[in-house]
Protein backbone atom coordinates (compact mmCIF):
# COMPACT_ATOMS: atom_id res chain seq x y z
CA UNK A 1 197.01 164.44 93.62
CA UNK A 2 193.46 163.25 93.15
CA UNK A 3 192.37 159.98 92.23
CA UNK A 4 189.12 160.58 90.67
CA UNK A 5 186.80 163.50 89.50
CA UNK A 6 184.02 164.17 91.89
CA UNK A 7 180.38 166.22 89.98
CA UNK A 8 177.65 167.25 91.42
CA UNK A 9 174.28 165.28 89.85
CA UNK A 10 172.11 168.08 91.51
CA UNK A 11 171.58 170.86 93.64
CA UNK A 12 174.40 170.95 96.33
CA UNK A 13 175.80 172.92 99.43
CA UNK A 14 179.66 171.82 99.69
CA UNK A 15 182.07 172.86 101.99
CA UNK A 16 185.95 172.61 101.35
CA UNK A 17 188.53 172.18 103.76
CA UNK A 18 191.42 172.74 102.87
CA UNK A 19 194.67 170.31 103.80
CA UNK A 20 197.07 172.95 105.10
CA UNK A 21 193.84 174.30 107.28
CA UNK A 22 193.78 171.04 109.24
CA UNK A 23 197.56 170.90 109.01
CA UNK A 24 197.54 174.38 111.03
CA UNK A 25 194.85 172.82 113.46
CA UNK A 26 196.99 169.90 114.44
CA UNK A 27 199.50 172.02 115.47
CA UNK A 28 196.76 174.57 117.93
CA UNK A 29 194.88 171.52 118.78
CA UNK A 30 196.25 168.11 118.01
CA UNK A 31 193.11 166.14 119.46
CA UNK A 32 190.74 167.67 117.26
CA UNK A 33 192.92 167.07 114.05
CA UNK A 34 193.20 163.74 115.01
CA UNK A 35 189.49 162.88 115.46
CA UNK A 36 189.18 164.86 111.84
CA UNK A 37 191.20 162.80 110.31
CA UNK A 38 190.20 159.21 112.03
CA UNK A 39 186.65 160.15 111.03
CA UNK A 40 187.71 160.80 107.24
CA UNK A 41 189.27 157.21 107.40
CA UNK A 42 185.95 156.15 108.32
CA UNK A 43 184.11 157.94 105.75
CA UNK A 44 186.54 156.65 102.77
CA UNK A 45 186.36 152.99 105.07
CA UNK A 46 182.81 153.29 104.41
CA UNK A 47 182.59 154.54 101.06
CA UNK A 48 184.93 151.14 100.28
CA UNK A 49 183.00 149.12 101.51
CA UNK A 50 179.54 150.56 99.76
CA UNK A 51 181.37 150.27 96.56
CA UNK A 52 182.47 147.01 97.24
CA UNK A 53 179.12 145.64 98.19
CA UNK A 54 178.03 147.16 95.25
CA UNK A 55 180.28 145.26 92.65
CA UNK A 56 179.76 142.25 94.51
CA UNK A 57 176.13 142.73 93.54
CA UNK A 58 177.26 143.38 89.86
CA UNK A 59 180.07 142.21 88.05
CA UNK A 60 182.12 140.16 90.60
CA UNK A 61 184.65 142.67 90.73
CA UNK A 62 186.46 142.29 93.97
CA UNK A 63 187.68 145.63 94.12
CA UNK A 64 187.46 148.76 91.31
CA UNK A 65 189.94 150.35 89.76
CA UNK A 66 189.44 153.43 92.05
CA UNK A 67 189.50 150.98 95.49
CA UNK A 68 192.75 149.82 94.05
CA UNK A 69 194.55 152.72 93.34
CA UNK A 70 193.55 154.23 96.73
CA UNK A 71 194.76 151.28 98.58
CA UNK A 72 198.38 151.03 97.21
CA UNK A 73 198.34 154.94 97.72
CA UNK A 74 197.14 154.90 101.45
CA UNK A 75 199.75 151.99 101.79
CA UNK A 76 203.59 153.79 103.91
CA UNK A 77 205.80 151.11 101.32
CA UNK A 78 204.53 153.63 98.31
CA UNK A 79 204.57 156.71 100.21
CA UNK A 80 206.21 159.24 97.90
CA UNK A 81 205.60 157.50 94.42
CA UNK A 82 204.25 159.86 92.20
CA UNK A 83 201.05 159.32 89.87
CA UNK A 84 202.99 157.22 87.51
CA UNK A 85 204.40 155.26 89.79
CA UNK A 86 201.42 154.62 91.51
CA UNK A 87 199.93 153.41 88.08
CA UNK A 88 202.59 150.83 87.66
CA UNK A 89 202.04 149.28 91.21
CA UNK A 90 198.51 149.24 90.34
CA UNK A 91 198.72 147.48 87.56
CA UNK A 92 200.58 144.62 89.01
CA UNK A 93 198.55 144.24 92.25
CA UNK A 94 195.85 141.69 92.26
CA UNK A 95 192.67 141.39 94.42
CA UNK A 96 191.88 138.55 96.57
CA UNK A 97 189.19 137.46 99.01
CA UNK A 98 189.80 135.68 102.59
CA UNK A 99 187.08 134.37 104.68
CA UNK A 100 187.69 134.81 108.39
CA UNK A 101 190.42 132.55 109.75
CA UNK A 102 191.28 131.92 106.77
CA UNK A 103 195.46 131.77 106.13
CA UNK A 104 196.77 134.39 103.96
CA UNK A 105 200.23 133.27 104.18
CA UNK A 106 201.71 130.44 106.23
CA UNK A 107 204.77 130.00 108.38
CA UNK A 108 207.84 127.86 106.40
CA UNK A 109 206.25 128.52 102.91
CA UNK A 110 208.49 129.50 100.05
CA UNK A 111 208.00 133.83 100.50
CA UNK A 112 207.01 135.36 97.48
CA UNK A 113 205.05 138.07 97.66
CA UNK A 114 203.20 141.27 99.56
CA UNK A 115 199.85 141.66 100.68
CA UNK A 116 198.24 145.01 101.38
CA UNK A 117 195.08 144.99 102.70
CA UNK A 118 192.11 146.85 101.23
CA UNK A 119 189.10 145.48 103.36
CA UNK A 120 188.84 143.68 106.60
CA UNK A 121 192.11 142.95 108.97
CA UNK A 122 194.66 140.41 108.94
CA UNK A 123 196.11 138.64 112.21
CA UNK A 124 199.85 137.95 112.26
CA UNK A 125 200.66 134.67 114.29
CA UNK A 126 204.26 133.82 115.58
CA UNK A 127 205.05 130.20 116.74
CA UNK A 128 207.33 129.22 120.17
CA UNK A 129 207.87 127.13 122.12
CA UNK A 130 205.52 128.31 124.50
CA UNK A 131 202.22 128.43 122.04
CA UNK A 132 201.00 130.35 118.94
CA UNK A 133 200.54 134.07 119.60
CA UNK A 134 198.89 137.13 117.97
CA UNK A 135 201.85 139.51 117.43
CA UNK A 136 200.11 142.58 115.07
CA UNK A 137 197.51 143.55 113.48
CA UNK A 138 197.13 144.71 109.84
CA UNK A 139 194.42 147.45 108.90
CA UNK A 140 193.35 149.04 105.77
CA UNK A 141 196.34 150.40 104.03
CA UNK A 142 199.03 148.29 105.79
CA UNK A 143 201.08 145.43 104.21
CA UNK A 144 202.42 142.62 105.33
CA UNK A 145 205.17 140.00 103.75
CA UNK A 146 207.16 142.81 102.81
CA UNK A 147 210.21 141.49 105.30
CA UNK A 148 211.43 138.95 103.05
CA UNK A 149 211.78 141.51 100.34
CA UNK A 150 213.47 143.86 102.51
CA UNK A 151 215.90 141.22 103.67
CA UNK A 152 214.95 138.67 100.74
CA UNK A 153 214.09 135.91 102.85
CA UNK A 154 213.64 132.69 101.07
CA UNK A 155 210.28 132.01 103.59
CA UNK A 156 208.37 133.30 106.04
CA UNK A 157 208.39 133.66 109.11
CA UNK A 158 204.55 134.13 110.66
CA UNK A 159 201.14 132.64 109.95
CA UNK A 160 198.98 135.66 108.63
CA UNK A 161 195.11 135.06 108.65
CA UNK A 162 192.18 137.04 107.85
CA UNK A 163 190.51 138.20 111.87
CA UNK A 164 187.09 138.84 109.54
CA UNK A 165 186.45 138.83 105.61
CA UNK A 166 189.16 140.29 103.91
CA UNK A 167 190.11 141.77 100.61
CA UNK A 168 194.25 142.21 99.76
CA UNK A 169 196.31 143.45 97.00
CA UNK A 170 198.55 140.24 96.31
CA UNK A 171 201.87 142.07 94.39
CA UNK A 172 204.39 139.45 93.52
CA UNK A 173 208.20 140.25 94.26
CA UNK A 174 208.74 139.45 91.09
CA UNK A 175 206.45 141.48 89.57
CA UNK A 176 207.19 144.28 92.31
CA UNK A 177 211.18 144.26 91.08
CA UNK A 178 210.66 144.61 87.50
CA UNK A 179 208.60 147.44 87.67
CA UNK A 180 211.03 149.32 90.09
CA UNK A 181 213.90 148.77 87.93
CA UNK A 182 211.87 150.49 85.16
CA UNK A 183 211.47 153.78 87.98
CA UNK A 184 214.54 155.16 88.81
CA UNK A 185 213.14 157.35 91.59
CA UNK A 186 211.11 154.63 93.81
């Protein structure tokens, strides 16, 4: 489904692809869909990121409506949710800012909610014996915390920081559980 409505201010030569077409070419030439489709990341990346700069030039908006919706819908945990659905998670997602090296969530604190990251990338640190080490990396579209709802974990587990300036969608497990129980399906 489409997430907003796209017109055409002036004269304009468009060209549409069409999903199954580079669906077919993956399959006769799996480099070349893959380039396609890292280089449409980039473009929607980009177009983010103008619109972001843009309301932080405005309103103070961290993200828009739009940015939010296609965050939550790029993210694998909603994968499937219908239009609805999507909606609901929305609605109970809220934006925040991180600075780089800035902690997002620290190790031994009380585990309450998911992050999915709309700008920027998060750093996930693991403690040992042996030192502090970098164990993932969270992109655009990823989450992270969403282990202690899976196997409701009282607290977590890792240090996650931002590697650069980074915007999340903070969705409380509280929050997160109410609005499943009111959608059978997800």
């Amino acid at each position: 489904f489409r997430l907003a409505d796209a017109f055409v201010n002036r004269e304009a030569l468009l060209y549409k692809f069409l999903f199954f077409r580079i669906l077919e070419l993956g399959v006769k030439d799996p480099r070349l869909s893959d380039k396609i489709r890292r280089n449409l990341r980039f473009v929607t990346t980009s177009r983010a990121k103008e619109n972001l700069a843009r309301s932080d030039r405005g309103t103070g908006v961290l993200l828009t409506d739009i940015q939010r919706r296609m965050c939550v819908a790029r993210c694998a945990a909603f994968a499937g949710f219908g239009s609805e659905e999507l909606t609901e998670v929305v609605r109970i997602a809220n934006p925040f800012r991180y600075q780089p090296q800035e902690p997002v969530i620290n190790a031994g604190e009380p585990a309450d909610a998911l992050y999915i990251v709309a700008l920027g990338h998060l750093e996930v640190h693991i403690a040992t014996h042996e030192g502090i080490f970098s164990v993932a990396q969270i992109a655009p579209g990823q989450c992270v915390g969403e282990l202690a709802l899976v196997y409701d974990l009282p607290t977590r587990s890792a240090t996650v920081v931002a590697s650069q300036a980074t915007t999340v969608l903070k969705i409380q497990f509280s929050d997160l559980r109410s609005a499943l129980e009111q959608m059978p399906g997800a």
